[in-house]
C-alpha atoms as a PDB file:
ATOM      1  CA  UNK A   1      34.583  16.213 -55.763  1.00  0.00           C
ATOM      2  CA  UNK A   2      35.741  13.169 -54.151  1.00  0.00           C
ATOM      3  CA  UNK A   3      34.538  10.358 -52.358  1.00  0.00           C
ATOM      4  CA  UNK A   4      35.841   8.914 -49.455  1.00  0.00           C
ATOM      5  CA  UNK A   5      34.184   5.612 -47.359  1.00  0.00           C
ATOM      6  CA  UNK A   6      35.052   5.508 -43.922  1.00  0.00           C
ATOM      7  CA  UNK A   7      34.896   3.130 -41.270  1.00  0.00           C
ATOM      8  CA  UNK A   8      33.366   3.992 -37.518  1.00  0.00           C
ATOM      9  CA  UNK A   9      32.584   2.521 -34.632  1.00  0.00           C
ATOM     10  CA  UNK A  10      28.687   2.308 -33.598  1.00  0.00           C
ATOM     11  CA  UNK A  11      28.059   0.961 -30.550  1.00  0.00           C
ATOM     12  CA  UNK A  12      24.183   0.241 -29.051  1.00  0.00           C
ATOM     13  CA  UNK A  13      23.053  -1.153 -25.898  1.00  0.00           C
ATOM     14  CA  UNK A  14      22.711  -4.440 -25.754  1.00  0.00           C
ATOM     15  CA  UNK A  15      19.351  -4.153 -23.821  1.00  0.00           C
ATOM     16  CA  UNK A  16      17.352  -1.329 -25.409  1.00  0.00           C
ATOM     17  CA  UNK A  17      19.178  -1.115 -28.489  1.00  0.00           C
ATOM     18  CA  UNK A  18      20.152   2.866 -28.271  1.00  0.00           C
ATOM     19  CA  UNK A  19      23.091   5.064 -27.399  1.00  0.00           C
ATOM     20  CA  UNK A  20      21.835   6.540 -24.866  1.00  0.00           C
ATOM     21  CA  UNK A  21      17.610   6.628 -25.049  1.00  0.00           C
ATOM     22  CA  UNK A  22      17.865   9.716 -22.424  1.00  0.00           C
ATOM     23  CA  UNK A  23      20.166  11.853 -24.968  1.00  0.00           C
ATOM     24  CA  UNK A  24      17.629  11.037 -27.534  1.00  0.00           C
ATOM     25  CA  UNK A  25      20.563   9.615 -29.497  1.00  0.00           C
ATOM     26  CA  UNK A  26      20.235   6.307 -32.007  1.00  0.00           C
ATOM     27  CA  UNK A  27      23.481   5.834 -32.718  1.00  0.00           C
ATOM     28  CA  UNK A  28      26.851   6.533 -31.571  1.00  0.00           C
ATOM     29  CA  UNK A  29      29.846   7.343 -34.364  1.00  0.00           C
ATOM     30  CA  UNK A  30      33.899   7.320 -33.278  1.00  0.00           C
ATOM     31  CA  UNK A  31      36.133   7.673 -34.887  1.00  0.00           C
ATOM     32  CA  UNK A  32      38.659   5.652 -32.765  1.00  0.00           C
ATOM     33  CA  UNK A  33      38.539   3.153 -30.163  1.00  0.00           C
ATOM     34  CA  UNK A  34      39.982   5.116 -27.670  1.00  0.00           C
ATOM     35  CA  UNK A  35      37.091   7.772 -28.634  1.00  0.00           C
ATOM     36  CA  UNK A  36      34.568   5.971 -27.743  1.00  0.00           C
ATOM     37  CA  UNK A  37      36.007   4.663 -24.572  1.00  0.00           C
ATOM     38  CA  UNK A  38      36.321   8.217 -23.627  1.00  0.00           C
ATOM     39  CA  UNK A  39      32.693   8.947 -24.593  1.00  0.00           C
ATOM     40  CA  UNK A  40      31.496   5.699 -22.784  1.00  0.00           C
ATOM     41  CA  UNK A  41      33.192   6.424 -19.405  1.00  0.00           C
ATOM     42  CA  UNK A  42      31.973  10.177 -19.564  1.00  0.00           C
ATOM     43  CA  UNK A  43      28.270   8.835 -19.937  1.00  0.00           C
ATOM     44  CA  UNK A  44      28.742   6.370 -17.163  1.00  0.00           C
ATOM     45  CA  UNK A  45      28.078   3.584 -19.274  1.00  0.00           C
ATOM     46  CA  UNK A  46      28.645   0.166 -16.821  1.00  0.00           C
ATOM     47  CA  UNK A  47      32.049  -0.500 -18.077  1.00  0.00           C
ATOM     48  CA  UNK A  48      34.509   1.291 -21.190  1.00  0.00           C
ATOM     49  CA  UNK A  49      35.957  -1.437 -22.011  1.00  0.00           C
ATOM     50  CA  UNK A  50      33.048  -3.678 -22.284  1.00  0.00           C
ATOM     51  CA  UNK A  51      29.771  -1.033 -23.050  1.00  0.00           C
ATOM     52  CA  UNK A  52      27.065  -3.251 -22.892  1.00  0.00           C
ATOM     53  CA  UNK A  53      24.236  -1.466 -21.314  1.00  0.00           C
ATOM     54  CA  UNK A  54      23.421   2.509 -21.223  1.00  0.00           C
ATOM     55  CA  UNK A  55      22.826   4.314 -18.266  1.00  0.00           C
ATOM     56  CA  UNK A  56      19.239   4.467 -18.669  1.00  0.00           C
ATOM     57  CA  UNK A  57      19.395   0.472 -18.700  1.00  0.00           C
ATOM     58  CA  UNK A  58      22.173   0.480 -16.258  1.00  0.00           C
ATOM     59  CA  UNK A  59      19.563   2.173 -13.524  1.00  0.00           C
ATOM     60  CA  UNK A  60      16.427   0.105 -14.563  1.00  0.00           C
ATOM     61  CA  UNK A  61      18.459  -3.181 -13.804  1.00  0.00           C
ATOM     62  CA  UNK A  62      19.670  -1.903 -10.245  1.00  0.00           C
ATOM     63  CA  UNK A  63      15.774  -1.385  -9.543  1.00  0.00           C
ATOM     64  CA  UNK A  64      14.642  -4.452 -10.305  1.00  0.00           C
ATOM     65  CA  UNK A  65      17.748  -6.017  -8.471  1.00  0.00           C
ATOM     66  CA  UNK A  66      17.641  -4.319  -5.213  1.00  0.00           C
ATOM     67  CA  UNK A  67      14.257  -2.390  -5.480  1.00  0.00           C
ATOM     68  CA  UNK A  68      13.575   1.507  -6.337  1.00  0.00           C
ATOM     69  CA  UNK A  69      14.572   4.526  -4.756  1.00  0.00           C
ATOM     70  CA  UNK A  70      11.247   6.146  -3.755  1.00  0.00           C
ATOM     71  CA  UNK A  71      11.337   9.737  -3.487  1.00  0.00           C
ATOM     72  CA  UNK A  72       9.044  11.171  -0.731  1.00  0.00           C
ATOM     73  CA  UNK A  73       4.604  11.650  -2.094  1.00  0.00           C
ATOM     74  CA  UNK A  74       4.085  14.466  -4.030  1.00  0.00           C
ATOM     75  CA  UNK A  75       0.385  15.308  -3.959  1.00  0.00           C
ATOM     76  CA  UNK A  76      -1.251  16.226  -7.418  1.00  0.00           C
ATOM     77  CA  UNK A  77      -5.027  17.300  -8.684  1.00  0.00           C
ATOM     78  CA  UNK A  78      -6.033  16.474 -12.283  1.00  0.00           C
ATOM     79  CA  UNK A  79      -8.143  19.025 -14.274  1.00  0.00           C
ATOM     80  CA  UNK A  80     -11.228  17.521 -13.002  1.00  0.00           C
ATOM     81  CA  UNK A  81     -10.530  18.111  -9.244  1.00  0.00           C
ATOM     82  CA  UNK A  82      -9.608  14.670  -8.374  1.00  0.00           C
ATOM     83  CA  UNK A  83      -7.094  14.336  -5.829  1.00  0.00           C
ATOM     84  CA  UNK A  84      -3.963  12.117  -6.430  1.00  0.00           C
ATOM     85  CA  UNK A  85      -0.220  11.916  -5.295  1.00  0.00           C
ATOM     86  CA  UNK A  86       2.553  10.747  -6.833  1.00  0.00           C
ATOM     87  CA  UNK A  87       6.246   9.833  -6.322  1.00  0.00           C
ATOM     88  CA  UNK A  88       9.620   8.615  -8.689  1.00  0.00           C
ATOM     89  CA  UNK A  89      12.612   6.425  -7.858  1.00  0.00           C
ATOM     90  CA  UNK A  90      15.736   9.018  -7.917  1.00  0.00           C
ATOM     91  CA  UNK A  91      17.771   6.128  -9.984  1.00  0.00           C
ATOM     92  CA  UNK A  92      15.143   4.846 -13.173  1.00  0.00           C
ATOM     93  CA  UNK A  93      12.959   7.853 -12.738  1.00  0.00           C
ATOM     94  CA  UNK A  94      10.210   4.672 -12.574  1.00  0.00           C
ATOM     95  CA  UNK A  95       6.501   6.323 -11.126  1.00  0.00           C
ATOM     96  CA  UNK A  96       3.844   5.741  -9.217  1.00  0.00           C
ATOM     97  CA  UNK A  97       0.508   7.470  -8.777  1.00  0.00           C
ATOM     98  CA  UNK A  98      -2.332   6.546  -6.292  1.00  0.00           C
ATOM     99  CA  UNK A  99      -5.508   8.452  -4.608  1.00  0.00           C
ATOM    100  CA  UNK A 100      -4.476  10.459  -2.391  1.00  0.00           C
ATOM    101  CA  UNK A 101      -5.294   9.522   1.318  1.00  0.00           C
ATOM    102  CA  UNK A 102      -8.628  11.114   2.453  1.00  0.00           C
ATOM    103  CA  UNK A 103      -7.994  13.757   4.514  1.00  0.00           C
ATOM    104  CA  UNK A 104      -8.353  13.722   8.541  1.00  0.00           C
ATOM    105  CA  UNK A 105     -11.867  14.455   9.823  1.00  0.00           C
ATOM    106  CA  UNK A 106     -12.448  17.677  11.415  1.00  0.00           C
ATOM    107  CA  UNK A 107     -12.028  17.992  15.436  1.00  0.00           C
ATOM    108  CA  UNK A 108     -15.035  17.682  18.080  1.00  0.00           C
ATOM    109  CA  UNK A 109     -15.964  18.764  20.883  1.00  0.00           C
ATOM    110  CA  UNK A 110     -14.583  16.468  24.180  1.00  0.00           C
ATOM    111  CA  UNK A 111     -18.311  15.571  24.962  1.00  0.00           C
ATOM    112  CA  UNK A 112     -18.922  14.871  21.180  1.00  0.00           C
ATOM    113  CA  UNK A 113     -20.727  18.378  20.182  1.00  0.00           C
ATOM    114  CA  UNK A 114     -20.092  21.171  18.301  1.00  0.00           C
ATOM    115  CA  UNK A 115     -16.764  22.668  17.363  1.00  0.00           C
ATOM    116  CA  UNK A 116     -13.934  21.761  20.455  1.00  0.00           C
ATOM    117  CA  UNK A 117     -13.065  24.977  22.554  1.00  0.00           C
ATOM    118  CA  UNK A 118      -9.417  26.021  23.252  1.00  0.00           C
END
């Protein structure tokens, strides 16, 4: 048996301190340079030749520069019958959850009776 030390590259974002925190990945091993330039571009990293932010942290700083982008309410119910809706920006995956609006009273009658007639 031999034993052999080897050098790599490891490169971390400089915000959040991971590879890529949506890959579940800590660390990131190449081999070469060139490697992990190809690695970097594939994961849309903001630049390959200077990888200082993951995608993940690439899309939370757009948001707080020029705001979210909202996807449309989604309405939920938790298990205890509550009424809720929710929505999440389509760039950090950011959320928000509120009551849900009370719903519209029923119709009446034109001269304030009963059920309205068609």
């Amino acid at each position: 048996m031999s034993i052999t030390t080897r050098t790599c590259l490891v490169v971390t974002c400089t915000r959040c301190g991971q590879v890529d925190p949506d890959e579940g990945y800590e660390t990131l091993h190449a081999d070469t340079i060139d490697q992990l330039r190809d690695w970097l571009t594939d994961w849309e990293w903001s630049g390959p030749d200077t990888p200082e932010f993951c995608p993940g942290c690439v899309a939370d700083l757009a948001c707080e520069r020029d705001g979210h982008l909202w996807r449309d309410w989604q309405p939920g119910v938790t298990s205890t019958g509550l009424r809720f809706r929710f929505r999440s920006c389509e760039r950090c995956h950011a959320g928000e959850r509120e009551p849900a609006p009370a719903p519209p009273p029923p119709p009446v009658a034109p001269d304030g009776t009963g059920e309205p007639t068609s």
